[in-house]
C-alpha atoms as a PDB file:
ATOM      1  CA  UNK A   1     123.621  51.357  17.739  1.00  0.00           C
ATOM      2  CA  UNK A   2     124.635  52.167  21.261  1.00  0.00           C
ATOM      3  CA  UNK A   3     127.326  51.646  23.118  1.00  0.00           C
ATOM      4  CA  UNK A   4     127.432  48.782  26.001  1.00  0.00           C
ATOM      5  CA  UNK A   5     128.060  52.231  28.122  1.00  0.00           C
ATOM      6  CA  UNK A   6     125.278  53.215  26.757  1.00  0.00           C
ATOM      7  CA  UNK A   7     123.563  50.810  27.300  1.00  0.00           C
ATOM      8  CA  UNK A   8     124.340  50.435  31.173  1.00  0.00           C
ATOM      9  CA  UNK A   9     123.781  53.791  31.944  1.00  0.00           C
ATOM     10  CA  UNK A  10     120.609  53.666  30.438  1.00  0.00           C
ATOM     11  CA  UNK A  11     119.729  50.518  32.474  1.00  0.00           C
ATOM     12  CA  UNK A  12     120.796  51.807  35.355  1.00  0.00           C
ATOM     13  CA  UNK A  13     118.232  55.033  34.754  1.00  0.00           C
ATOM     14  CA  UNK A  14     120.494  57.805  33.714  1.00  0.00           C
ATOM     15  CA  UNK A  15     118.288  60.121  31.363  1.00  0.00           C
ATOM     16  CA  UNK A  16     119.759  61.087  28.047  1.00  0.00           C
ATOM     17  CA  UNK A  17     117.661  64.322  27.572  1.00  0.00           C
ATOM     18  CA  UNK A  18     117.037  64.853  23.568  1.00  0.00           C
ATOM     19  CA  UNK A  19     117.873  68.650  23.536  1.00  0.00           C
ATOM     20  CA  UNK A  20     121.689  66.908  23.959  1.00  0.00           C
ATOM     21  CA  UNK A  21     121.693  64.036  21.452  1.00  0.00           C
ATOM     22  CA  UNK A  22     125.782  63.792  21.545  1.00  0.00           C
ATOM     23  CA  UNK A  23     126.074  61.640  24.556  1.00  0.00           C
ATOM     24  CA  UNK A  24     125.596  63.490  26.964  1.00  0.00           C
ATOM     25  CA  UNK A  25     123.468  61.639  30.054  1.00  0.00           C
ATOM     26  CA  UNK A  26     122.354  63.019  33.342  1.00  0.00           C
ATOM     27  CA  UNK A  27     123.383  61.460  36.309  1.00  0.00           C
ATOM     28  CA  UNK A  28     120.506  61.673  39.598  1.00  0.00           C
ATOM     29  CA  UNK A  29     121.671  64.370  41.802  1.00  0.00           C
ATOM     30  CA  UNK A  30     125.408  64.823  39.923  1.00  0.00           C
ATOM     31  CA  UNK A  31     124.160  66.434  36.724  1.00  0.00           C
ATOM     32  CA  UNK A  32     125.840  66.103  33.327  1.00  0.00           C
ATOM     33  CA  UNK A  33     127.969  63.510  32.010  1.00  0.00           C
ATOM     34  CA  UNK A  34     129.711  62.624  28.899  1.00  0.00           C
ATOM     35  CA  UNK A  35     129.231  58.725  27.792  1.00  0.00           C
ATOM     36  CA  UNK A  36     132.852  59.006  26.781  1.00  0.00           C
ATOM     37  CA  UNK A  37     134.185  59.282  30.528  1.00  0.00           C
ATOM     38  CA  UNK A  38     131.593  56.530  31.502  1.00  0.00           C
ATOM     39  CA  UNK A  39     133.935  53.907  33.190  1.00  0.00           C
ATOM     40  CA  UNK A  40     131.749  50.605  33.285  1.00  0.00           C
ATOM     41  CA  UNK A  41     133.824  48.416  31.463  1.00  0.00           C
ATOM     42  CA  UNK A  42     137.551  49.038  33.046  1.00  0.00           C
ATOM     43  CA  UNK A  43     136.242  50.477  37.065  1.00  0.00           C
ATOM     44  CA  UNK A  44     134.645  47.876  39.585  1.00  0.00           C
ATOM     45  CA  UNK A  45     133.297  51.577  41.181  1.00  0.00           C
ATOM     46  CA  UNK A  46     131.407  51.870  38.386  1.00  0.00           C
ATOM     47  CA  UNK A  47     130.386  48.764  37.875  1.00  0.00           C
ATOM     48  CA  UNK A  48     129.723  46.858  40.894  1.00  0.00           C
ATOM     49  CA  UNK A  49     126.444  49.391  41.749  1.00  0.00           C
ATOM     50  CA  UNK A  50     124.912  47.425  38.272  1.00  0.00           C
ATOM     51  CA  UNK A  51     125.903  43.844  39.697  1.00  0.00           C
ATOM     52  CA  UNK A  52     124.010  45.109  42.940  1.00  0.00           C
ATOM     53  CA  UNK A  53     120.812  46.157  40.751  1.00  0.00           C
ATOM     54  CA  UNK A  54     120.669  43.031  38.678  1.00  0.00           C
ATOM     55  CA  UNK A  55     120.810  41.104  42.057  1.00  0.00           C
ATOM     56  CA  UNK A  56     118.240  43.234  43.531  1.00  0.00           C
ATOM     57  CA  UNK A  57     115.866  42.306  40.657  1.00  0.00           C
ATOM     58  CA  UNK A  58     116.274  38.781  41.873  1.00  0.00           C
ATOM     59  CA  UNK A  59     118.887  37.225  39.799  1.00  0.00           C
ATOM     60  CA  UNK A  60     122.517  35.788  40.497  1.00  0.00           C
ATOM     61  CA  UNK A  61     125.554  37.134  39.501  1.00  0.00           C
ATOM     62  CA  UNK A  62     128.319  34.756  40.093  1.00  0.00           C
ATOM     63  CA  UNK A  63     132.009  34.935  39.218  1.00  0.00           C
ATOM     64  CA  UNK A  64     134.883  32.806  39.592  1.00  0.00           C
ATOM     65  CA  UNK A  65     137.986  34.081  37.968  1.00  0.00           C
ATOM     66  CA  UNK A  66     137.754  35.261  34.637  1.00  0.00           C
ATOM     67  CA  UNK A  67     134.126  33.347  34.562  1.00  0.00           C
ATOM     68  CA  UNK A  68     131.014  35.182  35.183  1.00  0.00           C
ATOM     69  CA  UNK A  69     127.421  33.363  35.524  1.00  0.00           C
ATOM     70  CA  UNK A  70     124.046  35.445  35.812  1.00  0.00           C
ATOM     71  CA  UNK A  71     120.834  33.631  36.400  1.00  0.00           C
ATOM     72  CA  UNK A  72     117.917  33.245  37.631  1.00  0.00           C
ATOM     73  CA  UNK A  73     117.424  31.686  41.273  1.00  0.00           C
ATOM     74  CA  UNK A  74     113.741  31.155  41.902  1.00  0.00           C
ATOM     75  CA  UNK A  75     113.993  27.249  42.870  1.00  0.00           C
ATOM     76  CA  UNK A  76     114.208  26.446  38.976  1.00  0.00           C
ATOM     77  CA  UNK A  77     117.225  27.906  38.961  1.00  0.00           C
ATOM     78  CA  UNK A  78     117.071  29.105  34.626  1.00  0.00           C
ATOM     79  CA  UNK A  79     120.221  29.650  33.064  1.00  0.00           C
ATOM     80  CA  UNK A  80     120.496  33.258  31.468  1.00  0.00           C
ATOM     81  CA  UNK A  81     124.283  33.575  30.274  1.00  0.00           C
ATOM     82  CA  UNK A  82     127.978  32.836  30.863  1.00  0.00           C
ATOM     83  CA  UNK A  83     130.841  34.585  29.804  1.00  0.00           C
ATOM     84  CA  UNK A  84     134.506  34.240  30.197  1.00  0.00           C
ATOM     85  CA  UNK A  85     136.859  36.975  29.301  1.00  0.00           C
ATOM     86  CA  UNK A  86     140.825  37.405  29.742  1.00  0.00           C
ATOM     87  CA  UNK A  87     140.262  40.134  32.183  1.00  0.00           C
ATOM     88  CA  UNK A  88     138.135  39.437  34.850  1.00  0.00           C
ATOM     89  CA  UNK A  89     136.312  43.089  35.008  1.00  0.00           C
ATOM     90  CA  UNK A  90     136.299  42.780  30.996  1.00  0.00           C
ATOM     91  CA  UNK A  91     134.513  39.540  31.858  1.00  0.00           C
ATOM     92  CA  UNK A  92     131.948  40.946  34.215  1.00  0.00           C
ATOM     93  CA  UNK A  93     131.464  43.948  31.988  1.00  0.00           C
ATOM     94  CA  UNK A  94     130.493  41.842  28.920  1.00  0.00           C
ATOM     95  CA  UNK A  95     127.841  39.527  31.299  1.00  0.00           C
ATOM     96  CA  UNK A  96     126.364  42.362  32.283  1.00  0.00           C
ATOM     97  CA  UNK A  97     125.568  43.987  29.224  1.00  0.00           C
ATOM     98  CA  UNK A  98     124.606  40.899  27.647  1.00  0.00           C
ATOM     99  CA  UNK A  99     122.365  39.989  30.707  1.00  0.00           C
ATOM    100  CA  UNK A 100     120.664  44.048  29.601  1.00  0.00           C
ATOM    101  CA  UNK A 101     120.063  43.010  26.543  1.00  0.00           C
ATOM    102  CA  UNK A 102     118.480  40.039  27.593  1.00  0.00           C
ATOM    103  CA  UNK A 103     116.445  41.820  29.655  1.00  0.00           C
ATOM    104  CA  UNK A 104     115.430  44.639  27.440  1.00  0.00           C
ATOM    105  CA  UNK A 105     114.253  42.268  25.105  1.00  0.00           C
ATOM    106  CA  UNK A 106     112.279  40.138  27.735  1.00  0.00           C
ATOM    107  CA  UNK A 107     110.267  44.020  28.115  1.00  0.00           C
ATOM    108  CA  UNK A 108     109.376  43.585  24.933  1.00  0.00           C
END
Protein backbone atom coordinates (compact mmCIF):
# COMPACT_ATOMS: atom_id res chain seq x y z
CA UNK A 1 0.00 0.00 0.00
CA UNK A 2 1.48 3.39 -0.62
CA UNK A 3 1.98 6.11 1.21
CA UNK A 4 -0.37 9.41 0.85
CA UNK A 5 3.34 10.82 -0.18
CA UNK A 6 3.31 8.42 -2.37
CA UNK A 7 0.59 8.87 -3.57
CA UNK A 8 0.92 12.76 -4.27
CA UNK A 9 4.04 12.55 -5.82
CA UNK A 10 2.82 10.13 -8.06
CA UNK A 11 -0.19 12.39 -8.92
CA UNK A 12 1.69 15.11 -9.35
CA UNK A 13 3.94 13.00 -12.15
CA UNK A 14 7.10 12.20 -10.35
CA UNK A 15 8.39 8.81 -11.96
CA UNK A 16 9.34 6.05 -9.59
CA UNK A 17 11.75 4.21 -12.02
CA UNK A 18 11.60 0.22 -11.18
CA UNK A 19 15.44 -0.35 -11.27
CA UNK A 20 14.94 1.69 -7.62
CA UNK A 21 11.92 0.01 -6.01
CA UNK A 22 12.89 1.52 -2.33
CA UNK A 23 11.28 4.85 -2.73
CA UNK A 24 13.18 6.50 -4.49
CA UNK A 25 11.18 9.02 -7.16
CA UNK A 26 12.55 11.36 -9.72
CA UNK A 27 11.72 14.76 -9.58
CA UNK A 28 11.48 16.77 -13.46
CA UNK A 29 14.64 18.60 -13.86
CA UNK A 30 15.93 18.03 -9.90
CA UNK A 31 16.72 14.33 -10.16
CA UNK A 32 16.49 11.85 -7.29
CA UNK A 33 14.49 11.91 -4.29
CA UNK A 34 13.78 9.84 -1.34
CA UNK A 35 9.81 9.51 -0.47
CA UNK A 36 11.01 9.73 3.10
CA UNK A 37 12.10 13.56 2.80
CA UNK A 38 8.85 14.17 0.73
CA UNK A 39 7.23 17.07 2.78
CA UNK A 40 3.48 17.14 1.53
CA UNK A 41 1.78 16.64 4.58
CA UNK A 42 3.64 19.21 7.18
CA UNK A 43 5.10 22.14 4.14
CA UNK A 44 2.47 24.48 2.34
CA UNK A 45 5.78 24.69 -0.31
CA UNK A 46 5.18 21.43 -1.01
CA UNK A 47 1.87 21.29 -1.03
CA UNK A 48 0.23 24.25 -2.34
CA UNK A 49 1.78 23.39 -6.18
CA UNK A 50 -0.94 20.11 -5.78
CA UNK A 51 -3.88 22.52 -4.63
CA UNK A 52 -2.85 24.59 -7.85
CA UNK A 53 -3.04 21.28 -10.11
CA UNK A 54 -6.29 20.01 -8.75
CA UNK A 55 -7.68 23.57 -9.47
CA UNK A 56 -6.23 23.60 -12.82
CA UNK A 57 -8.14 20.37 -13.64
CA UNK A 58 -11.22 22.38 -12.94
CA UNK A 59 -12.19 21.70 -9.46
CA UNK A 60 -12.42 23.86 -6.14
CA UNK A 61 -10.38 23.68 -3.35
CA UNK A 62 -11.77 25.66 -0.56
CA UNK A 63 -10.63 26.06 3.04
CA UNK A 64 -11.78 27.83 5.96
CA UNK A 65 -9.86 27.10 9.07
CA UNK A 66 -9.20 23.71 9.87
CA UNK A 67 -12.08 22.84 7.08
CA UNK A 68 -11.16 21.97 3.63
CA UNK A 69 -13.89 21.47 0.70
CA UNK A 70 -12.86 20.15 -2.91
CA UNK A 71 -15.44 20.01 -5.60
CA UNK A 72 -16.51 20.24 -8.60
CA UNK A 73 -17.70 23.75 -10.08
CA UNK A 74 -19.20 23.21 -13.50
CA UNK A 75 -22.72 25.03 -12.76
CA UNK A 76 -23.88 21.70 -10.90
CA UNK A 77 -21.62 22.38 -8.52
CA UNK A 78 -21.04 18.10 -7.28
CA UNK A 79 -19.79 17.60 -3.98
CA UNK A 80 -16.48 15.45 -3.94
CA UNK A 81 -15.22 15.56 -0.16
CA UNK A 82 -14.78 17.50 3.09
CA UNK A 83 -12.41 17.11 5.66
CA UNK A 84 -11.63 18.77 8.88
CA UNK A 85 -8.46 18.15 10.71
CA UNK A 86 -6.85 19.79 14.00
CA UNK A 87 -4.13 21.25 11.95
CA UNK A 88 -5.10 23.13 9.18
CA UNK A 89 -2.14 21.88 6.66
CA UNK A 90 -2.91 18.26 8.25
CA UNK A 91 -6.40 19.15 7.05
CA UNK A 92 -5.53 20.15 3.54
CA UNK A 93 -3.08 17.30 3.27
CA UNK A 94 -5.73 14.61 4.05
CA UNK A 95 -8.41 16.41 1.29
CA UNK A 96 -6.03 16.20 -1.05
CA UNK A 97 -5.08 12.78 -0.97
CA UNK A 98 -8.48 11.68 -0.53
CA UNK A 99 -9.63 13.93 -3.50
CA UNK A 100 -6.40 11.47 -5.52
CA UNK A 101 -7.92 8.68 -4.66
CA UNK A 102 -11.08 9.76 -5.81
CA UNK A 103 -9.73 10.58 -8.82
CA UNK A 104 -7.61 7.60 -9.52
CA UNK A 105 -10.48 5.58 -9.15
CA UNK A 106 -12.76 7.79 -11.44
CA UNK A 107 -9.61 6.62 -14.27
CA UNK A 108 -10.66 3.50 -13.75
Amino acid sequence: MKTDNELIAEFMGYDAPAEYPNGYYVWPDQGFCVVDDFQFHSSWDWLMPVVDKIETMGYQFKQCRKRVEIFEDFGTQLFVLRTKEDIKIKSACKAVVEFIKWYNQQKK
